[in-house]
Structure formats: C-alpha cells, structure tokens
N, C-alpha and C. Protein backbone atom coordinates (compact mmCIF):
# COMPACT_ATOMS: atom_id res chain seq x y z
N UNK A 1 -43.31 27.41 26.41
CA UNK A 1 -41.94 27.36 25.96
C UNK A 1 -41.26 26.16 26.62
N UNK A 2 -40.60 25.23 25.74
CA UNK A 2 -39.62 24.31 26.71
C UNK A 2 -38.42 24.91 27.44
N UNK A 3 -38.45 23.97 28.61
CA UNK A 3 -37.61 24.56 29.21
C UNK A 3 -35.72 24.73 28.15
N UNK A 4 -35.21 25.82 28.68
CA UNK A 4 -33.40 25.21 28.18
C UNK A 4 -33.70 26.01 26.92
N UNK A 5 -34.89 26.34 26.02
CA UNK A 5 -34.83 26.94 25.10
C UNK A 5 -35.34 27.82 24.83
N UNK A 6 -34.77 29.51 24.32
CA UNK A 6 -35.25 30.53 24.87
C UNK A 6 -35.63 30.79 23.49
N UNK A 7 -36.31 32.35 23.32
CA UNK A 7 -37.05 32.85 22.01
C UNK A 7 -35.93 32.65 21.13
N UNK A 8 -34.81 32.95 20.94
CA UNK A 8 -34.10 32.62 20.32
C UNK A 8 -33.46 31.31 19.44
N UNK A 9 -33.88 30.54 20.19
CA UNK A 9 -33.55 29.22 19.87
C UNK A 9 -34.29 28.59 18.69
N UNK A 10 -33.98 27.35 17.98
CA UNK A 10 -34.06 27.62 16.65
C UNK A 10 -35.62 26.80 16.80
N UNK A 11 -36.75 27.23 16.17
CA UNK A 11 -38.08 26.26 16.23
C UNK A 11 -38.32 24.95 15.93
N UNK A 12 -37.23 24.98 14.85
CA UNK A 12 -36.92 23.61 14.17
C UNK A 12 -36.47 22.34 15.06
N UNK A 13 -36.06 22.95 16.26
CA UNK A 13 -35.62 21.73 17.44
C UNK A 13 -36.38 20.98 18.01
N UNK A 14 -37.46 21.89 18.28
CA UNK A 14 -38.44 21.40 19.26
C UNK A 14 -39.38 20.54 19.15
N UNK A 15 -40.02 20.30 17.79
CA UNK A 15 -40.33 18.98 17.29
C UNK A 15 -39.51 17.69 17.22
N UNK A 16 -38.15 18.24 17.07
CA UNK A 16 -37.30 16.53 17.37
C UNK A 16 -37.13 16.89 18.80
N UNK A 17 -37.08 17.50 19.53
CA UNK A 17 -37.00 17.53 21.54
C UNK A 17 -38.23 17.06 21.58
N UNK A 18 -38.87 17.00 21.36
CA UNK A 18 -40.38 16.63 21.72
C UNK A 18 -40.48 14.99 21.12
N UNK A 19 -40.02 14.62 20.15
CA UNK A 19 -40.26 13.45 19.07
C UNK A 19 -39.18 12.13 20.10
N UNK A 20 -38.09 13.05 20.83
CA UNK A 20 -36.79 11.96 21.84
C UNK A 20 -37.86 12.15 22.95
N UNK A 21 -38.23 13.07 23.31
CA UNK A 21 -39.04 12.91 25.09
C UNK A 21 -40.29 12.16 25.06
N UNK A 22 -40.67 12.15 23.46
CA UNK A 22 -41.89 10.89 23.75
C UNK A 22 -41.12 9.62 23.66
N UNK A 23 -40.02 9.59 22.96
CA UNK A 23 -39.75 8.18 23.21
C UNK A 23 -39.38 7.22 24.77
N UNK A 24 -38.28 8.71 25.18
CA UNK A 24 -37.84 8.46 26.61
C UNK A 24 -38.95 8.10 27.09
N UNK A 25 -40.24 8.76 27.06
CA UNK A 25 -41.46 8.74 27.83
C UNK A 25 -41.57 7.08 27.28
N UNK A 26 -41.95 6.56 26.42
CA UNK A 26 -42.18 5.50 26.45
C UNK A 26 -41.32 3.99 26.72
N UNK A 27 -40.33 4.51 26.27
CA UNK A 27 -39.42 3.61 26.95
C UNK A 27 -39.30 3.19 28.61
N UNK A 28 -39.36 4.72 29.39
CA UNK A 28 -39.19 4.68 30.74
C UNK A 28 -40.84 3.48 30.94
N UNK A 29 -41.71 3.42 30.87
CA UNK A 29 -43.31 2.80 30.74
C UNK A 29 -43.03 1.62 30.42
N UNK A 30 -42.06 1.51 29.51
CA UNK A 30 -41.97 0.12 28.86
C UNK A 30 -40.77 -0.48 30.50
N UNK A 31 -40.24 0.10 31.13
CA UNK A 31 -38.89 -0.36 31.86
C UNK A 31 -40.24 -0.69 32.87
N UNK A 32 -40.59 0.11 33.60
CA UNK A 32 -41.90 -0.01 35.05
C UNK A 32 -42.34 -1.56 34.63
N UNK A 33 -43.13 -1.44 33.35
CA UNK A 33 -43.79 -2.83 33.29
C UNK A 33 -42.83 -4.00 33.57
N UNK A 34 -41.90 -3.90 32.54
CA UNK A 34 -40.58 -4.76 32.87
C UNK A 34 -40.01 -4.89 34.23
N UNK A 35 -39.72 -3.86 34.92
CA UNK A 35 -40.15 -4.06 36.77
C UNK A 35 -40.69 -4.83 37.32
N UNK A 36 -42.08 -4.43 36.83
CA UNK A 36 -43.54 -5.32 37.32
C UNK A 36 -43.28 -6.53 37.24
N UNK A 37 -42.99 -6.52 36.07
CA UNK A 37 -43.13 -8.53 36.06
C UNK A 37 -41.97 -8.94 36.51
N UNK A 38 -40.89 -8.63 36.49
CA UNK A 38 -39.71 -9.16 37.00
C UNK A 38 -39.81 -9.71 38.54
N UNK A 39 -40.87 -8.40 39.38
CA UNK A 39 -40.75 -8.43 40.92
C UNK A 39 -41.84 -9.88 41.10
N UNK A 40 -43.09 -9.76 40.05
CA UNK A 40 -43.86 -10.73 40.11
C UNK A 40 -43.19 -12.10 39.87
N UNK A 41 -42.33 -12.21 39.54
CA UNK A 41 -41.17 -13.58 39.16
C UNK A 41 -40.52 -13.71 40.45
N UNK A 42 -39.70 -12.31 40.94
CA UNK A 42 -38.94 -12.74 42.08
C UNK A 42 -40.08 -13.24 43.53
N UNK A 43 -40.95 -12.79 43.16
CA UNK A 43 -42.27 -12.81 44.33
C UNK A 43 -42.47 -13.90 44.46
N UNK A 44 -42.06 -14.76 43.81
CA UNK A 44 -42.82 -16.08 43.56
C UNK A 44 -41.32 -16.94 43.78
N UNK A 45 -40.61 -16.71 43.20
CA UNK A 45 -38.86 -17.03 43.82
C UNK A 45 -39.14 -17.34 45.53
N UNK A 46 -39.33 -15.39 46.02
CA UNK A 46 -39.41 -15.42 47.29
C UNK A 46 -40.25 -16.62 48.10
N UNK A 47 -41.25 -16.69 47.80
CA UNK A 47 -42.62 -17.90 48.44
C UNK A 47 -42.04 -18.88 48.38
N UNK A 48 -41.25 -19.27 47.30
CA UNK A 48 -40.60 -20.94 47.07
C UNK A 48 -40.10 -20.97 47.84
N UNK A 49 -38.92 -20.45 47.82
CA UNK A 49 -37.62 -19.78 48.86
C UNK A 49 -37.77 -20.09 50.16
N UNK A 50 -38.97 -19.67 50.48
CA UNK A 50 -39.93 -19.19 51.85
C UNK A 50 -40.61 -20.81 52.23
N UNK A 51 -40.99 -21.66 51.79
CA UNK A 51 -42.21 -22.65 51.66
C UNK A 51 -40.71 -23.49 52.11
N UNK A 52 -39.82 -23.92 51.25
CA UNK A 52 -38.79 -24.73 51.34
C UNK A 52 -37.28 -24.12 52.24
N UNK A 53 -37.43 -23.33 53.09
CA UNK A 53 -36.86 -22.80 53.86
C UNK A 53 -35.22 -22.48 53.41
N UNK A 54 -35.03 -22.07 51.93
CA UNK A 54 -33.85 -21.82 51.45
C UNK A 54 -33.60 -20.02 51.95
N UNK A 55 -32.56 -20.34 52.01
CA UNK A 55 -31.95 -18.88 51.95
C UNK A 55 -32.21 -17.78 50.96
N UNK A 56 -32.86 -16.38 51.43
CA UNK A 56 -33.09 -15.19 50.81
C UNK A 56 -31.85 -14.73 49.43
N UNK A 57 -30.87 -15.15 50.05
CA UNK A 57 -30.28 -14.58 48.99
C UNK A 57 -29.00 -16.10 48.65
N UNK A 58 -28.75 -15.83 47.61
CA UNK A 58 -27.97 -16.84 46.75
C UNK A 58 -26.83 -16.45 45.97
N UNK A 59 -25.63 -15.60 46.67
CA UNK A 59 -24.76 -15.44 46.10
C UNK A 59 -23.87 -15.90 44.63
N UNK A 60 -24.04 -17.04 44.55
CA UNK A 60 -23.32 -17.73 43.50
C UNK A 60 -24.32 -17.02 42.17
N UNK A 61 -25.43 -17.42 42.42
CA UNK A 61 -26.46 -17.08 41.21
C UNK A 61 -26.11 -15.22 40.85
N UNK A 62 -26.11 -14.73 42.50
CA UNK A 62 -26.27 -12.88 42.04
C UNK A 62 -24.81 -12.79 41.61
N UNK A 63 -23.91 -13.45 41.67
CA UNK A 63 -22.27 -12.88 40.68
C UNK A 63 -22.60 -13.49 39.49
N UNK A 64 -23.47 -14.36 38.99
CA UNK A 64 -23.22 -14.91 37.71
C UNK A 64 -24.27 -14.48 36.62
N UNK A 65 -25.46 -13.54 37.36
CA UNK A 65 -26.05 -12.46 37.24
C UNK A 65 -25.50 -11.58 36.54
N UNK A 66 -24.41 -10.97 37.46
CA UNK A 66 -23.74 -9.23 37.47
C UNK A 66 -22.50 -9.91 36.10
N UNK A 67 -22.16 -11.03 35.63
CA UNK A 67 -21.42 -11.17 35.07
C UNK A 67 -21.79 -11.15 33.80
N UNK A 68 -23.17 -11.55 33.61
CA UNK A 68 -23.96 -11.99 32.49
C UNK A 68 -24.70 -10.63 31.99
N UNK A 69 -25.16 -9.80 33.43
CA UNK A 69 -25.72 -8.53 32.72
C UNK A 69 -24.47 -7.64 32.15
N UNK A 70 -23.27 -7.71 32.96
CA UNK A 70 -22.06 -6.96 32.39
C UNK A 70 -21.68 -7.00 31.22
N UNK A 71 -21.40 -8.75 30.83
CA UNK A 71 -21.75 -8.76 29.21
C UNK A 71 -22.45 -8.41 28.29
N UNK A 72 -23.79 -8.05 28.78
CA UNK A 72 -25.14 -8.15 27.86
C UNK A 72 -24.49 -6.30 27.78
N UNK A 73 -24.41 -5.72 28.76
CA UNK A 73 -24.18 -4.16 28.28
C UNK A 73 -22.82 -3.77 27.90
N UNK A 74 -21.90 -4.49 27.51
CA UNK A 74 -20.99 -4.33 26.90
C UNK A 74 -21.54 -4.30 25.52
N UNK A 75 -22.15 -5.67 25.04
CA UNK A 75 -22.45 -5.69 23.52
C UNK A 75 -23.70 -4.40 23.21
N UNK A 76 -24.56 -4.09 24.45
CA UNK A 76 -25.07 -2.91 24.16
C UNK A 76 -24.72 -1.57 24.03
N UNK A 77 -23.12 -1.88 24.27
CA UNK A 77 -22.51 -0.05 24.62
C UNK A 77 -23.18 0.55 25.81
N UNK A 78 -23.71 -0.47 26.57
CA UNK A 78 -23.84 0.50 27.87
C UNK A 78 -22.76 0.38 28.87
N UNK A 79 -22.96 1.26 29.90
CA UNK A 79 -21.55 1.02 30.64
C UNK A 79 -21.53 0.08 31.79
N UNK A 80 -21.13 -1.37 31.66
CA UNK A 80 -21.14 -1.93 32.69
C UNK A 80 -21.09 -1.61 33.90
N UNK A 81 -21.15 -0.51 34.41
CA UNK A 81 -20.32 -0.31 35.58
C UNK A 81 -21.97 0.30 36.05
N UNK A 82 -22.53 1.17 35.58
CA UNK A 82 -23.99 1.23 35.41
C UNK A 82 -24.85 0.39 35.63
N UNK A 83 -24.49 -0.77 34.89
CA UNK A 83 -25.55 -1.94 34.92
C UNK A 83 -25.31 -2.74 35.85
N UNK A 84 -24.44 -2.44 36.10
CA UNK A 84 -24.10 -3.87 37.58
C UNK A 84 -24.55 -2.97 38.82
N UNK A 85 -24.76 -1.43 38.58
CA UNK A 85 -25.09 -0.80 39.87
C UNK A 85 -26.51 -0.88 40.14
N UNK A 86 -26.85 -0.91 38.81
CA UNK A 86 -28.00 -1.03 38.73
C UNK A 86 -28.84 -2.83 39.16
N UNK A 87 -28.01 -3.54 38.43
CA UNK A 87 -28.64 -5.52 38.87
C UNK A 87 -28.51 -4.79 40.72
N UNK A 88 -27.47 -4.72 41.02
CA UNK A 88 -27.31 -4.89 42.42
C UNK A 88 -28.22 -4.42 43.15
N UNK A 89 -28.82 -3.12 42.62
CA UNK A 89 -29.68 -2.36 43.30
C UNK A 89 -31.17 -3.32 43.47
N UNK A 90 -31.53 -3.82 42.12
CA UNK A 90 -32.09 -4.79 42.29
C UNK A 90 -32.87 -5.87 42.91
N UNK A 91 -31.27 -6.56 42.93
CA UNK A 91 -30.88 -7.44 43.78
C UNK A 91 -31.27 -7.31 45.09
N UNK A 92 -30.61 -6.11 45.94
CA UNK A 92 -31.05 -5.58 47.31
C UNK A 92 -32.69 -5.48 47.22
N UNK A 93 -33.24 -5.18 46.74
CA UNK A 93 -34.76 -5.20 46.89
C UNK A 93 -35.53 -6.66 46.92
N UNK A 94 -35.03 -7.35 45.80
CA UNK A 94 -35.22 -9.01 45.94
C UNK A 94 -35.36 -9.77 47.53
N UNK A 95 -34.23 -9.29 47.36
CA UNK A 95 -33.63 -9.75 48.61
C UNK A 95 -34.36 -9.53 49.99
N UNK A 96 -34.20 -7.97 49.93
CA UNK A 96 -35.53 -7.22 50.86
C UNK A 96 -36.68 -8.18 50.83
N UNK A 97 -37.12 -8.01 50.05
CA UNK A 97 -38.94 -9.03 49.59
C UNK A 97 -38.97 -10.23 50.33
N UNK A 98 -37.74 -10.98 50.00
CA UNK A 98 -37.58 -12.45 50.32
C UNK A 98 -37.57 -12.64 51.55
N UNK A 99 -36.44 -11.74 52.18
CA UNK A 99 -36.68 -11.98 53.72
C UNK A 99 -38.19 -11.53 54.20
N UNK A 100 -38.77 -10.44 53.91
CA UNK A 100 -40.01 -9.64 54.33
C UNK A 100 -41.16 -11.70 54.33
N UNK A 101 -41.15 -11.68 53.01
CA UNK A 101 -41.54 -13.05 53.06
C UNK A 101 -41.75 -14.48 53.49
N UNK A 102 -40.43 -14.68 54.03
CA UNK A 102 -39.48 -15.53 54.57
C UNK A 102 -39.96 -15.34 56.96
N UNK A 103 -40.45 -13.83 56.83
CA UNK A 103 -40.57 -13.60 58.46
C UNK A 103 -39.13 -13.54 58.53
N UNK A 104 -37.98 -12.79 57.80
CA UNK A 104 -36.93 -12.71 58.35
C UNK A 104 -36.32 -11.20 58.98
C-alpha cells in the first residue's frame, strides 16, 4: 500500500502517484549528475585558483551569480529566494574545496 493512502482511497490515483514519483525519481538523478559535473568544473576552477595563487572565493562573480540565477528562476516560477539559498549553499562548498585545495 502507498503510504498517505488508505483502502479507501481511490485506485485510480496511484498509477498517476507512481507515474510523478518516477519522474521526481528521475529528475532528482538527473540534478546529482548535474552536481557531478558542476563540482568537476569548480575542481578545476579550484587547481587554477590554487596553481596561480588567486583567492578561494570571488565575491564580485558570486553576487552576479545570485543575480543571474534569481533571474533565471523568476522566468521559471521558481522562488528566488530558494534559489539563491540554494547558489549560496553551493557556493559555500566551492569555496570549501578551493581552500581544502589551495592548503588553506
């Protein structure tokens, strides 16, 4: 039985609950990979970063970032406020890496 839906509940649901949770399921798979390569980009940011002794983090670039993803989820109807919590969160991990990289 899925959870949330008891004998009562109508049968007819549970093929479209099932038809959205494979998508979620694949979408979330599709985001990880998108992760993956992103960190493999910043990884390689970091080493440059690291080799040429620039600074871990780059303020100017991460506001013009949070400004650009804010836009991008406006025209998506997502809620900016979400997505910038989300770049930032990000961001802090980048960042993390770079110094880890960097011997900082």
């Amino acid at each position: 039985m899925v959870e949330g839906v008891g004998a009562e509940g109508s049968a007819g649901v549970l093929p479209e609950l099932q038809r959205l949770r494979d998508s979620i399921d694949n979408i979330d798979a599709a985001l990880v990979h998108l992760l993956a390569e992103r960190f493999k980009c910043t990884q390689a940011v970091g080493a440059l970063k690291a080799r040429h002794e620039l600074p871990p983090a780059d303020p100017q670039r991460e506001a013009e970032q949070i400004r650009r993803l804010r836009s991008l989820a406006e025209s998506a109807r997502l809620d900016p406020e979400f997505a910038e919590k989300f770049l930032n969160f990000i961001i802090g991990e980048v960042i993390r890496h770079h110094r880890a990289i960097a011997g900082r």
